[in-house]
Structures are given as structure tokens and as C-alpha cells.
C-alpha atoms as a PDB file:
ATOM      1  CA  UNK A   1     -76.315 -11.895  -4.941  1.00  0.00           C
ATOM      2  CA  UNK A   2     -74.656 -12.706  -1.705  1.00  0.00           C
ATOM      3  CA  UNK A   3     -72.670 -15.460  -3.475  1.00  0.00           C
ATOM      4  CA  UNK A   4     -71.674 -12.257  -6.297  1.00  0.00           C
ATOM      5  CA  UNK A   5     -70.371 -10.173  -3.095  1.00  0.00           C
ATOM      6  CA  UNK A   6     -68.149 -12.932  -1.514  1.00  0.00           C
ATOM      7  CA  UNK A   7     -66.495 -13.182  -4.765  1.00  0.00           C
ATOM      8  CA  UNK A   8     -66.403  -9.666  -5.409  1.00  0.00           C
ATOM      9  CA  UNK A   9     -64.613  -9.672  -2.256  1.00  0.00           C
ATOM     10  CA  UNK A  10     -62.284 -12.228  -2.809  1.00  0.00           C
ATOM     11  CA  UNK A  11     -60.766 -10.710  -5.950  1.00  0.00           C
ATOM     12  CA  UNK A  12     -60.307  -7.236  -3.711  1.00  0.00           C
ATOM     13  CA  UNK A  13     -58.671  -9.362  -1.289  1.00  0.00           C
ATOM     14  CA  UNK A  14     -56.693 -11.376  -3.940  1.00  0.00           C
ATOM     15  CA  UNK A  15     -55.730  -7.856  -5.666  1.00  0.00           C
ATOM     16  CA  UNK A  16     -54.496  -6.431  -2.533  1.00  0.00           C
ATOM     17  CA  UNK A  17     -52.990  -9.470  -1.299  1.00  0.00           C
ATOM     18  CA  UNK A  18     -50.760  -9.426  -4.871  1.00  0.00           C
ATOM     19  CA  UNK A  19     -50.375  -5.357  -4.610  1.00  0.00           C
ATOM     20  CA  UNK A  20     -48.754  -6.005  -0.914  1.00  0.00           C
ATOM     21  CA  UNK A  21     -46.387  -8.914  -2.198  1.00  0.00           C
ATOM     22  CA  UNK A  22     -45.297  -6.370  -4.672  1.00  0.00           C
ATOM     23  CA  UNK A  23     -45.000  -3.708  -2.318  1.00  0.00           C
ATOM     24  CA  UNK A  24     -42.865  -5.758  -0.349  1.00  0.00           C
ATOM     25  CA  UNK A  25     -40.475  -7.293  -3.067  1.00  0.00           C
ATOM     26  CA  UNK A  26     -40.120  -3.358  -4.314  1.00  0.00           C
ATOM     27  CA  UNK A  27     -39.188  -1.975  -0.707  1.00  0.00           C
ATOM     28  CA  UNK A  28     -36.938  -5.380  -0.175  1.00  0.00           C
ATOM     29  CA  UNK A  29     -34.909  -4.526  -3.595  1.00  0.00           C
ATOM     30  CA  UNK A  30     -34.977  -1.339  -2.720  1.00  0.00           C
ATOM     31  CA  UNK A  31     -33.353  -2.417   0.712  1.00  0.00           C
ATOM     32  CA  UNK A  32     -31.126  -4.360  -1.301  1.00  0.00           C
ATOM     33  CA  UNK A  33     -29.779  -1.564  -3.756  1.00  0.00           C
ATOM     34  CA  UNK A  34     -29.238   0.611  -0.367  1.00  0.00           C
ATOM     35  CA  UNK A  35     -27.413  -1.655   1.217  1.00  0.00           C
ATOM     36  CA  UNK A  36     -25.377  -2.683  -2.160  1.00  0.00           C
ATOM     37  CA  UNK A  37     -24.639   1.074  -2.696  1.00  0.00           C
ATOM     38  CA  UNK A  38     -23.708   1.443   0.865  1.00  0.00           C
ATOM     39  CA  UNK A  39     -21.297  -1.449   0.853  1.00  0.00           C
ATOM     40  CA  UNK A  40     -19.619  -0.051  -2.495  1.00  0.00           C
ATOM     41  CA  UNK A  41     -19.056   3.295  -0.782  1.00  0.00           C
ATOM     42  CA  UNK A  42     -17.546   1.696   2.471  1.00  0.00           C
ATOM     43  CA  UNK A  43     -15.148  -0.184   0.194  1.00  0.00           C
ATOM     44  CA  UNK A  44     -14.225   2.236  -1.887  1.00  0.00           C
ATOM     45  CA  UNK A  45     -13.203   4.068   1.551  1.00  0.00           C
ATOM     46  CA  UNK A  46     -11.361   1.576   2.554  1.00  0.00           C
ATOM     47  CA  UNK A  47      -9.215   1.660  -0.784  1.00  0.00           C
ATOM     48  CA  UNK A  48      -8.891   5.227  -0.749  1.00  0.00           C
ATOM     49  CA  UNK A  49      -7.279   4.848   3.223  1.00  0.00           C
ATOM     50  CA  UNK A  50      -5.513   2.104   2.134  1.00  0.00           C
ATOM     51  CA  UNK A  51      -3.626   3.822  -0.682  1.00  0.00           C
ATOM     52  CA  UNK A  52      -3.207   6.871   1.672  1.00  0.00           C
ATOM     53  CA  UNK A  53      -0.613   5.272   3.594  1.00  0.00           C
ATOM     54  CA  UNK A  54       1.595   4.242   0.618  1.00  0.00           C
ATOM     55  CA  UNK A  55       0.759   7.214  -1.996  1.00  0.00           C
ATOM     56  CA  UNK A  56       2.983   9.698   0.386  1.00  0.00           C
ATOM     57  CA  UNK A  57       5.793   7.629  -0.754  1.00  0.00           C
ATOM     58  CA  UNK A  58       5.500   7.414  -4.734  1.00  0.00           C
ATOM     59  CA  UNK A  59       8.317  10.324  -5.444  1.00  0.00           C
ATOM     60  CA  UNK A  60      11.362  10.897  -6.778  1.00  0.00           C
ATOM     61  CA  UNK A  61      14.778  12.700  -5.965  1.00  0.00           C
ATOM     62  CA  UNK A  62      14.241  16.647  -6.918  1.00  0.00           C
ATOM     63  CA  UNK A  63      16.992  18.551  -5.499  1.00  0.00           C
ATOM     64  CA  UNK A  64      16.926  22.546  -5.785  1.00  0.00           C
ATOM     65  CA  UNK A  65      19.047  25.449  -4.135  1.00  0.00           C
ATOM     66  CA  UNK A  66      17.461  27.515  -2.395  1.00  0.00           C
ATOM     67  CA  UNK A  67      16.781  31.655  -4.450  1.00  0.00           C
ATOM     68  CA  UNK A  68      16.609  33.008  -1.234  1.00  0.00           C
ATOM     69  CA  UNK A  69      20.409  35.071  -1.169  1.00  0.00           C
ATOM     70  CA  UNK A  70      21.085  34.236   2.343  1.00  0.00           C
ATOM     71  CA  UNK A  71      20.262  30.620   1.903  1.00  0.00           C
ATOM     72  CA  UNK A  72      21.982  30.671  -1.709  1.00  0.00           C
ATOM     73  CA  UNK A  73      23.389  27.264  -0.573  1.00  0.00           C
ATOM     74  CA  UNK A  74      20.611  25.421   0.924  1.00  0.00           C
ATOM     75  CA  UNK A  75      19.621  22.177  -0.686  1.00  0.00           C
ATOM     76  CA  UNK A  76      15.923  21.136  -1.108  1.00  0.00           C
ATOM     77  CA  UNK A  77      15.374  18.014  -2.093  1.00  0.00           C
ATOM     78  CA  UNK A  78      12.322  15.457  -2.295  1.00  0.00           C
ATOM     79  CA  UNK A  79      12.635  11.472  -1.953  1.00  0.00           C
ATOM     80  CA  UNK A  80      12.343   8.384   0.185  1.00  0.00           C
ATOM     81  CA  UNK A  81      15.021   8.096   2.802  1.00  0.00           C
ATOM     82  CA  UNK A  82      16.168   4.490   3.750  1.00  0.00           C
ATOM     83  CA  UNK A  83      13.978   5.533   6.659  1.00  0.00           C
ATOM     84  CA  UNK A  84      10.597   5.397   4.834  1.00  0.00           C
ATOM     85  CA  UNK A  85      11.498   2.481   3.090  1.00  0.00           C
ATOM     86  CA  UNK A  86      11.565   0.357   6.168  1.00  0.00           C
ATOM     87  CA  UNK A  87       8.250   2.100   7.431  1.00  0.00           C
ATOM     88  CA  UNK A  88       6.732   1.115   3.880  1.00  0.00           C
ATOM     89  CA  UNK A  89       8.296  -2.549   4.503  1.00  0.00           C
ATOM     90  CA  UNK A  90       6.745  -2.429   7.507  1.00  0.00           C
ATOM     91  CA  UNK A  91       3.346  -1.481   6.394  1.00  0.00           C
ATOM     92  CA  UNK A  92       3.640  -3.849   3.827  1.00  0.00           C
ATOM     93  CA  UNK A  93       4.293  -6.551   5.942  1.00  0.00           C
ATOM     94  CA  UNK A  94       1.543  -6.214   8.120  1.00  0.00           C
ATOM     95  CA  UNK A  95      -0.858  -6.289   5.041  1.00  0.00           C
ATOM     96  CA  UNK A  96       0.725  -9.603   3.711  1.00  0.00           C
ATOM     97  CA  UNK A  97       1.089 -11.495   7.121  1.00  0.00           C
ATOM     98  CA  UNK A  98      -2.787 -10.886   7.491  1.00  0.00           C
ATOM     99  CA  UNK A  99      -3.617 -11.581   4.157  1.00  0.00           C
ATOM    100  CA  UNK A 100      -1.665 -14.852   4.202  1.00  0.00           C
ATOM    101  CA  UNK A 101      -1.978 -16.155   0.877  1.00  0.00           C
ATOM    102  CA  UNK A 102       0.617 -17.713  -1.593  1.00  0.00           C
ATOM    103  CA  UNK A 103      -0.693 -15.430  -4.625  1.00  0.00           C
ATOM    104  CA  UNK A 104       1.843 -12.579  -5.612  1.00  0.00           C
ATOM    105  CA  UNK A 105      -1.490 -10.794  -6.695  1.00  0.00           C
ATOM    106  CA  UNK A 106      -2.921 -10.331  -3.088  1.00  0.00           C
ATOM    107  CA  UNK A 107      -1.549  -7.452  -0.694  1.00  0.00           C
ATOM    108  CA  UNK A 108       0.776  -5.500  -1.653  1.00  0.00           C
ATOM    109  CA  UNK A 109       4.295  -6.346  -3.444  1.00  0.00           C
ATOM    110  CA  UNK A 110       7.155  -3.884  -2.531  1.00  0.00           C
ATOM    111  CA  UNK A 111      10.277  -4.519  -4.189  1.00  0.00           C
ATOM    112  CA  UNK A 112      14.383  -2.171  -3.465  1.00  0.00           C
ATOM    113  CA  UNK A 113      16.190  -2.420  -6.504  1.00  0.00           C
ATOM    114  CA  UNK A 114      19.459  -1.623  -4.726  1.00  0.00           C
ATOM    115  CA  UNK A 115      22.251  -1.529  -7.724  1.00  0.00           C
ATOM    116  CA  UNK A 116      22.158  -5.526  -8.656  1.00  0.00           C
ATOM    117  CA  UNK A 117      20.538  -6.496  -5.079  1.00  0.00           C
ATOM    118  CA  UNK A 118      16.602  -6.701  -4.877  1.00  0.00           C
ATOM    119  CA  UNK A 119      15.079  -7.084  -1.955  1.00  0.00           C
ATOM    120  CA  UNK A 120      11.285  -8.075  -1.640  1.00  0.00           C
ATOM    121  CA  UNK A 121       8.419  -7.845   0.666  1.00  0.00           C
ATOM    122  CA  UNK A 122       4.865  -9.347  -0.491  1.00  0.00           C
ATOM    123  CA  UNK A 123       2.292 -11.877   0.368  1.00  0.00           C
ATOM    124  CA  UNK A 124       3.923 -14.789  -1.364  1.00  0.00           C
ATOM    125  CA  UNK A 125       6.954 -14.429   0.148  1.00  0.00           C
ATOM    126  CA  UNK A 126       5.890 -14.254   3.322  1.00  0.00           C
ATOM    127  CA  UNK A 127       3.443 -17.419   2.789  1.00  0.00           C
ATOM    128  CA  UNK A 128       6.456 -19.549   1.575  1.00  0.00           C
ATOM    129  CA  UNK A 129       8.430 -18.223   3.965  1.00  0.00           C
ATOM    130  CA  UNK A 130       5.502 -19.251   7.013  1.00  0.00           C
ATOM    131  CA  UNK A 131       4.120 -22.132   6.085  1.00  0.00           C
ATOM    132  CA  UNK A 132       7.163 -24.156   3.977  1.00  0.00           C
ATOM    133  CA  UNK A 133      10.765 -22.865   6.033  1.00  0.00           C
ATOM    134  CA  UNK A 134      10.029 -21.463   9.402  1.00  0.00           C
ATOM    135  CA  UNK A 135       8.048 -22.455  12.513  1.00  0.00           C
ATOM    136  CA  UNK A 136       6.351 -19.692  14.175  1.00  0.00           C
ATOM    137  CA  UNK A 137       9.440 -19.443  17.288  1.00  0.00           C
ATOM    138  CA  UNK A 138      11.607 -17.881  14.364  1.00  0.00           C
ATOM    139  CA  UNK A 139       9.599 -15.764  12.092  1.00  0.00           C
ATOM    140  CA  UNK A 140      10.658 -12.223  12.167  1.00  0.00           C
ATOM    141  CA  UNK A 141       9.272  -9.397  10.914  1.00  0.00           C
ATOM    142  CA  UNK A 142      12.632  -6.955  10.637  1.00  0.00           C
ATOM    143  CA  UNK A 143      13.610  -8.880   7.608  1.00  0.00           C
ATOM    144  CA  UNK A 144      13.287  -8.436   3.782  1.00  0.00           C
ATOM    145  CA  UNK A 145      13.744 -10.912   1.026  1.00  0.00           C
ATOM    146  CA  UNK A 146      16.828 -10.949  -1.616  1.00  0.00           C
ATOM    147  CA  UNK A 147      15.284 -13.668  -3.871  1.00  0.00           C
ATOM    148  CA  UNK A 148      11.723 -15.012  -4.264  1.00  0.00           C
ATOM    149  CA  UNK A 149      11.866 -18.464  -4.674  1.00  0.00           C
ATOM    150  CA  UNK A 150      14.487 -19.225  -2.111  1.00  0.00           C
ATOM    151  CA  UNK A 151      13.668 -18.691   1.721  1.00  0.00           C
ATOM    152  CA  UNK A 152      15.254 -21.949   2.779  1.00  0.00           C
ATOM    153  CA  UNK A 153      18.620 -20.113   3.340  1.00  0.00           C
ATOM    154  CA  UNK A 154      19.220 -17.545   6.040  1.00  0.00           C
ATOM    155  CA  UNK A 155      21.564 -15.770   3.475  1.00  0.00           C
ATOM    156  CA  UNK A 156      18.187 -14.544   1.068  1.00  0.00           C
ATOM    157  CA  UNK A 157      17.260 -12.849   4.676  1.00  0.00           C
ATOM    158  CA  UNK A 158      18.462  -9.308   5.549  1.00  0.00           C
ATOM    159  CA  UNK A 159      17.371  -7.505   8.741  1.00  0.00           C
ATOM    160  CA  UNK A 160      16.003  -3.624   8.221  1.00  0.00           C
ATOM    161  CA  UNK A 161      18.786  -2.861  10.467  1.00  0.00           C
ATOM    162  CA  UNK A 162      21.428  -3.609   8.288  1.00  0.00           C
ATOM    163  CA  UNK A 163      19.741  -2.165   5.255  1.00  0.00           C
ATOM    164  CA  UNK A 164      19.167   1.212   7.375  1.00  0.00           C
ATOM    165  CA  UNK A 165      23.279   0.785   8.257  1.00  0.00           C
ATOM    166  CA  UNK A 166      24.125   0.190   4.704  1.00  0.00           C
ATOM    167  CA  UNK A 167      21.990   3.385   4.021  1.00  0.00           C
ATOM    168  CA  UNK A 168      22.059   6.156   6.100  1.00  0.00           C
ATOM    169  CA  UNK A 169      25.229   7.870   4.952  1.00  0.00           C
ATOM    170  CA  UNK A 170      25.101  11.450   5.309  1.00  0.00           C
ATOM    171  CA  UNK A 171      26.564  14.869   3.829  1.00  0.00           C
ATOM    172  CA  UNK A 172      26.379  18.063   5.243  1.00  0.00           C
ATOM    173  CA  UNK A 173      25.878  21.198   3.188  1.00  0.00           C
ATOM    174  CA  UNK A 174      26.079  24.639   5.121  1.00  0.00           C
ATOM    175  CA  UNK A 175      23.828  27.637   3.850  1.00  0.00           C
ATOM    176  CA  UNK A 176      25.174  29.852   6.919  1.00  0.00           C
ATOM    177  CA  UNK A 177      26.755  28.749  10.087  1.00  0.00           C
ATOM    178  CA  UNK A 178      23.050  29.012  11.563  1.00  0.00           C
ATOM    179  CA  UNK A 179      21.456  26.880   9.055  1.00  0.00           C
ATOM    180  CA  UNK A 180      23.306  23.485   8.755  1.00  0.00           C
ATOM    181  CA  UNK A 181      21.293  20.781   6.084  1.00  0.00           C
ATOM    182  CA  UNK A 182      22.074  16.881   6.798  1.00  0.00           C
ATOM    183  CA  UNK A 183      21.587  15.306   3.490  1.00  0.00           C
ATOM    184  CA  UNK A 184      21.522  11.418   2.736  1.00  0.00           C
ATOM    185  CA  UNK A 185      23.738  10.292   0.247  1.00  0.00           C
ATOM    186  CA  UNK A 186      21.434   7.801  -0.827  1.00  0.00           C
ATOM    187  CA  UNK A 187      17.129   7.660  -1.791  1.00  0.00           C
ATOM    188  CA  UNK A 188      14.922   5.526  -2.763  1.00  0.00           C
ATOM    189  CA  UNK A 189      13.103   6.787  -5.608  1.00  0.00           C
ATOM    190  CA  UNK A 190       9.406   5.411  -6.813  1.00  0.00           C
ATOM    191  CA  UNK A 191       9.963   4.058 -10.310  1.00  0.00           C
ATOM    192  CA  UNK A 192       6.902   2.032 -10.600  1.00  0.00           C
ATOM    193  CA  UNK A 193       3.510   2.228  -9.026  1.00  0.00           C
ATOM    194  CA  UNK A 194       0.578  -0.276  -9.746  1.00  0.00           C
ATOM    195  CA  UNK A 195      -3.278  -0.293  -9.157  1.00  0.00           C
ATOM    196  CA  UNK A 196      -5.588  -3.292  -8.943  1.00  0.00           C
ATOM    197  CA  UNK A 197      -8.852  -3.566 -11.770  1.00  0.00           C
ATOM    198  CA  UNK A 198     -10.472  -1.722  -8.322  1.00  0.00           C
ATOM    199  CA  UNK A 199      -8.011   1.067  -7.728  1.00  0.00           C
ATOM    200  CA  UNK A 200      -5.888  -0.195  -4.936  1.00  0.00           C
ATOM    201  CA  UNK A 201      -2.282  -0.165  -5.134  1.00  0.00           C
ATOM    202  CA  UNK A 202      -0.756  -3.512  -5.561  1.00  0.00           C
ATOM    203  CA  UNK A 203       3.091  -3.300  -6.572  1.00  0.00           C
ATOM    204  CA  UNK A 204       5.823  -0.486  -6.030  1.00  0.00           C
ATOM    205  CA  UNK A 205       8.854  -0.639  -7.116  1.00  0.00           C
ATOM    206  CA  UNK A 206      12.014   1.504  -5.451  1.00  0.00           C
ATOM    207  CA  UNK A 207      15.068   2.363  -6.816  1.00  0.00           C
ATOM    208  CA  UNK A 208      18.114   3.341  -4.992  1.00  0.00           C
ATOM    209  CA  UNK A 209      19.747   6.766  -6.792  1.00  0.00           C
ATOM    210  CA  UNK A 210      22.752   9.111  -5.037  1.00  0.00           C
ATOM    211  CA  UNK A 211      22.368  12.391  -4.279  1.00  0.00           C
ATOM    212  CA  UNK A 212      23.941  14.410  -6.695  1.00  0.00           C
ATOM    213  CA  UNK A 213      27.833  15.998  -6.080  1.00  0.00           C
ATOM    214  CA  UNK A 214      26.894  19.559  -4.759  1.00  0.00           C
ATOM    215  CA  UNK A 215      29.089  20.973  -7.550  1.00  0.00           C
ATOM    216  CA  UNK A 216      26.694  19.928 -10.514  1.00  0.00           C
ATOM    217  CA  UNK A 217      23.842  21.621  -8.757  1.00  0.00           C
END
């Protein structure tokens, strides 16, 4: 009998030995899924903010007159100055330097189609341009590329200055002697836009367009 009861009570102990092991592996996956889930939503956050900063940008040159009478001449009108072009260079740098890799595919690739000029800004470029051309007392960041497979010639290199000089051309259209509208002669237009398989844009493309003669308006 007593030998019946100490195995009686092994089996309870072996059953809720087994029932705690499974009690643990179910809270531990269930850990597991929480943290899985969590990590998913923080990354997905961090694609949404990262798109944030470049979506303000994908537009394209829409220019109106104003229907209000005593504005009958004012110009409205809806594209990237030479101005945000730089600041999404700039951006765009930042995101390659740190992501320092010699894959096109990582970062982001921003490319000014400027008439038969293209000037480029993306990882690979900037990894060639690092690791194979320039020691770290030259590297500048106020530059763009003109070609992608040459940065042994300080001729591919143009500083933002002289792209914001070659730019910023301005006309003036008057609605009323009160109301005075500075216009650039020249956007940048968003012709192409790309996401990644996980939603984050990878490529955009500008494209240099004139503003319109006020006559055809």
C-alpha cells in the first residue's frame, strides 16, 4: 500500500512537473510573439518617420491664378524649389554616409535630371567615393555626383552651392502693388518615387521643368 502511494505520488508529481514545463514554454512563446509583434510595430514606425521626411517632396509643378478679383494676377504654384532639393540631398546623404554600404539597393538613391546633366546622391556613391578616391581630410558633404562610376575626377563633383546659383533665378509677378509674388524660374518636379518589398522609399527621381511664360496661364 505504502509502496502504491509513493507511486501514486510520483506520477502527480511527474504530471505537474510536465504541466509546468508546458506552462512555461506557452508563456515563453507567448513572450516571444509579444515581443515579435512589438518589434514589427516599432519598425514599421520607423518606416513610416522615415518616409515622412521625403514624402513632402514627391510633387509636381501646378501653377493656378488666383479667382479672387483683386488678386486676378496672383500665381499659385506647387513644386520643389532648388532649395528643397539640396535639403533632400542633404537628408539623403546623411542616410547613405551611415549606412555605408556599396549596394545601390541600401539607403536611399536621389537622382536631378537637370536637361542632359544628372546628378546623384546614394549609398554607392558615397561608398566608392569613401573608401576607393578620398581620404577622410577631403570628403565633403556639399557635393553631388554627375556620373556613377567615376569619382576619381574632381570634375563628376559639384558643390550644392553652385547648383543653388545655377538655380535660383527668379520672376516677379505683381497681383497689386501690395502683393508682390517672387517666382522661381526653375522646379524640380518628382517624376519617380520607389518603395522597398517593406514600404520604405528607396529611389526618387527629380526633374528640372520651367515655370511657365505668365502669358499661357
Amino acid at each position: 500500500m505504502e509502496n502504491a502511494v509513493k507511486a501514486l505520488i510520483m506520477v502527480a508529481g511527474l504530471i505537474i512537473g510536465v504541466l509546468v514545463i508546458g506552462l512555461l514554454v506557452y508563456l515563453f512563446r507567448m513572450g516571444g510573439n509579444v515581443a515579435s509583434n512589438y518589434d514589427q510595430s516599432m519598425s514599421e514606425g520607423q518606416i513610416a518617420s522615415f518616409n515622412a521626411k521625403f514624402e513632402p517632396y514627391v510633387t509636381t509643378l501646378k501653377v493656378t491664378k488666383s479667382d479672387d478679383p483683386q488678386y486676378k494676377n496672383k500665381i499659385q504654384q506647387q513644386s520643389n524649389t532648388v532649395n528643397d532639393i539640396v535639403s533632400v540631398i542633404n537628408l539623403a546623404y546623411d542616410i547613405n554616409a551611415k549606412v555605408g554600404t556599396n549596394n545601390i539597393e541600401d539607403g536611399i538613391a536621389i537622382t536631378v535630371e537637370d536637361n542632359s546633366t544628372k546628378y546623384y546622391m546614394n549609398a554607392k556613391v558615397l561608398y566608392d567615393y569613401y573608401q576607393d578616391t578620398i581620404s577622410n581630410g577631403k570628403r565633403k558633404k556639399n557635393i553631388v555626383f554627375k556620373t556613377q562610376d567615376d569619382y576619381r575626377n574632381d570634375d563628376d563633383l559639384v558643390e550644392l552651392n553652385q547648383l543653388i546659383r545655377d538655380n535660383s533665378n527668379t520672376k516677379l509677378y505683381t497681383g497689386s502693388s501690395s502683393f508682390p509674388e517672387r517666382i522661381y524660374q526653375y522646379y524640380f518636379d518628382c517624376t519617380e518615387v520607389d518603395y522597398s518589398t517593406r514600404g520604405r522609399i528607396n529611389k526618387m527621381i527629380f526633374k528640372k521643368v520651367e515655370f511657365p511664360d505668365y502669358n499661357t496661364l
